[in-house]
Protein backbone atom coordinates (compact mmCIF):
# COMPACT_ATOMS: atom_id res chain seq x y z
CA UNK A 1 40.44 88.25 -44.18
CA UNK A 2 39.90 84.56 -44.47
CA UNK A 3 38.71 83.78 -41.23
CA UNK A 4 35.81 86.60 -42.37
CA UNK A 5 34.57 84.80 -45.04
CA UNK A 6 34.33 82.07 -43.74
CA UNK A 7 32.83 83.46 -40.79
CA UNK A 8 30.07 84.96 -43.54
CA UNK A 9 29.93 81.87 -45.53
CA UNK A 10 29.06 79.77 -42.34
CA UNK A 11 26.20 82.13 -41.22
CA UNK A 12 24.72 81.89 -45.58
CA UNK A 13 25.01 78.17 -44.77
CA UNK A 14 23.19 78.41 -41.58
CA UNK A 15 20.46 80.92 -42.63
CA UNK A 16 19.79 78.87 -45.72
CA UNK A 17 19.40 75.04 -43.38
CA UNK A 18 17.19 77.25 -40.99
CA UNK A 19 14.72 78.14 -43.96
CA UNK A 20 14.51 74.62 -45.36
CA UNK A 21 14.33 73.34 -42.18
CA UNK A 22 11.09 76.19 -41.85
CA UNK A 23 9.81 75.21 -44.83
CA UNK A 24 10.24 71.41 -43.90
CA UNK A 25 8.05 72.00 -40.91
CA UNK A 26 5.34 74.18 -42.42
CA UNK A 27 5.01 71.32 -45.16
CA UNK A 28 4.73 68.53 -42.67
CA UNK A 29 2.18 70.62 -40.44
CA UNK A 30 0.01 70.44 -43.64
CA UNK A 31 0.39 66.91 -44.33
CA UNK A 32 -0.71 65.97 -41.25
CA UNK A 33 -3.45 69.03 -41.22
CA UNK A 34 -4.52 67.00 -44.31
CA UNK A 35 -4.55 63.82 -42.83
CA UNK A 36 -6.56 64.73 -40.05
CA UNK A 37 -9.30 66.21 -42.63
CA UNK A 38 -9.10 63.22 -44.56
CA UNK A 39 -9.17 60.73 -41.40
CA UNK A 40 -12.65 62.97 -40.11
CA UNK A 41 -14.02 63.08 -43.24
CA UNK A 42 -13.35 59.15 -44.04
CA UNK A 43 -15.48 58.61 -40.39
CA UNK A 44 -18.24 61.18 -40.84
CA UNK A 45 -19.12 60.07 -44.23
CA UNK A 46 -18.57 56.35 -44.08
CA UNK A 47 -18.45 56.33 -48.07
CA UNK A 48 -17.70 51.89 -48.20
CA UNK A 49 -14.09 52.16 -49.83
CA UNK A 50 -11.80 49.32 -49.34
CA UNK A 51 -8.27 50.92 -47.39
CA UNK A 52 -6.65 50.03 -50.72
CA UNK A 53 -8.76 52.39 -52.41
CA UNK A 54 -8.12 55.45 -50.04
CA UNK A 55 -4.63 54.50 -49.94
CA UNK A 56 -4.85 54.91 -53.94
CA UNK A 57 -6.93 57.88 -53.51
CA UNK A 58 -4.26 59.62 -50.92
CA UNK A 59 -1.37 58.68 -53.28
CA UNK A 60 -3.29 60.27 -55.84
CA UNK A 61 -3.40 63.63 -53.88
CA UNK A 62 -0.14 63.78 -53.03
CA UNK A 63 0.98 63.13 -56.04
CA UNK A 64 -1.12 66.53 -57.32
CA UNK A 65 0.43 68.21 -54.35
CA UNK A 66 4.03 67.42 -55.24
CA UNK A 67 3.51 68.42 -59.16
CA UNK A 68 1.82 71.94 -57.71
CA UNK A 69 5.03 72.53 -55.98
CA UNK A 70 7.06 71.58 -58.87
CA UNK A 71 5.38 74.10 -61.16
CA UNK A 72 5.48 76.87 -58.90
């Protein structure tokens, strides 16, 4: 009867590393999906900001992102 639940408590744990681990991946496909736009859109239009400035400006977004997450 033991060996059972733990048998069923090991494959909760498992199923519930395997969807963070999902959702881990599907979050840093986004980032970088986001970085990519960012990185074309810094080189097509050339808009004269200093690196500290998108750096500020990228901060800034993920900052938004994070407190979207938070609230949903």
């Amino acid at each position: 009867m033991n060996l059972r639940l733990d048998i069923d408590v090991q494959k909760l744990e498992t199923e519930k590393l395997r969807k963070g681990k999902n959702k881990a991946e599907e979050e840093l496909d986004s980032l970088k999906m986001d970085y990519k736009k960012l990185s074309l859109s810094m080189r097509s239009v050339e808009l004269g900001k200093t690196s500290e400035q998108w750096r500020e400006e990228i901060r800034e977004e993920k900052n938004k992102k994070a407190k979207r997450k938070k609230a949903s």
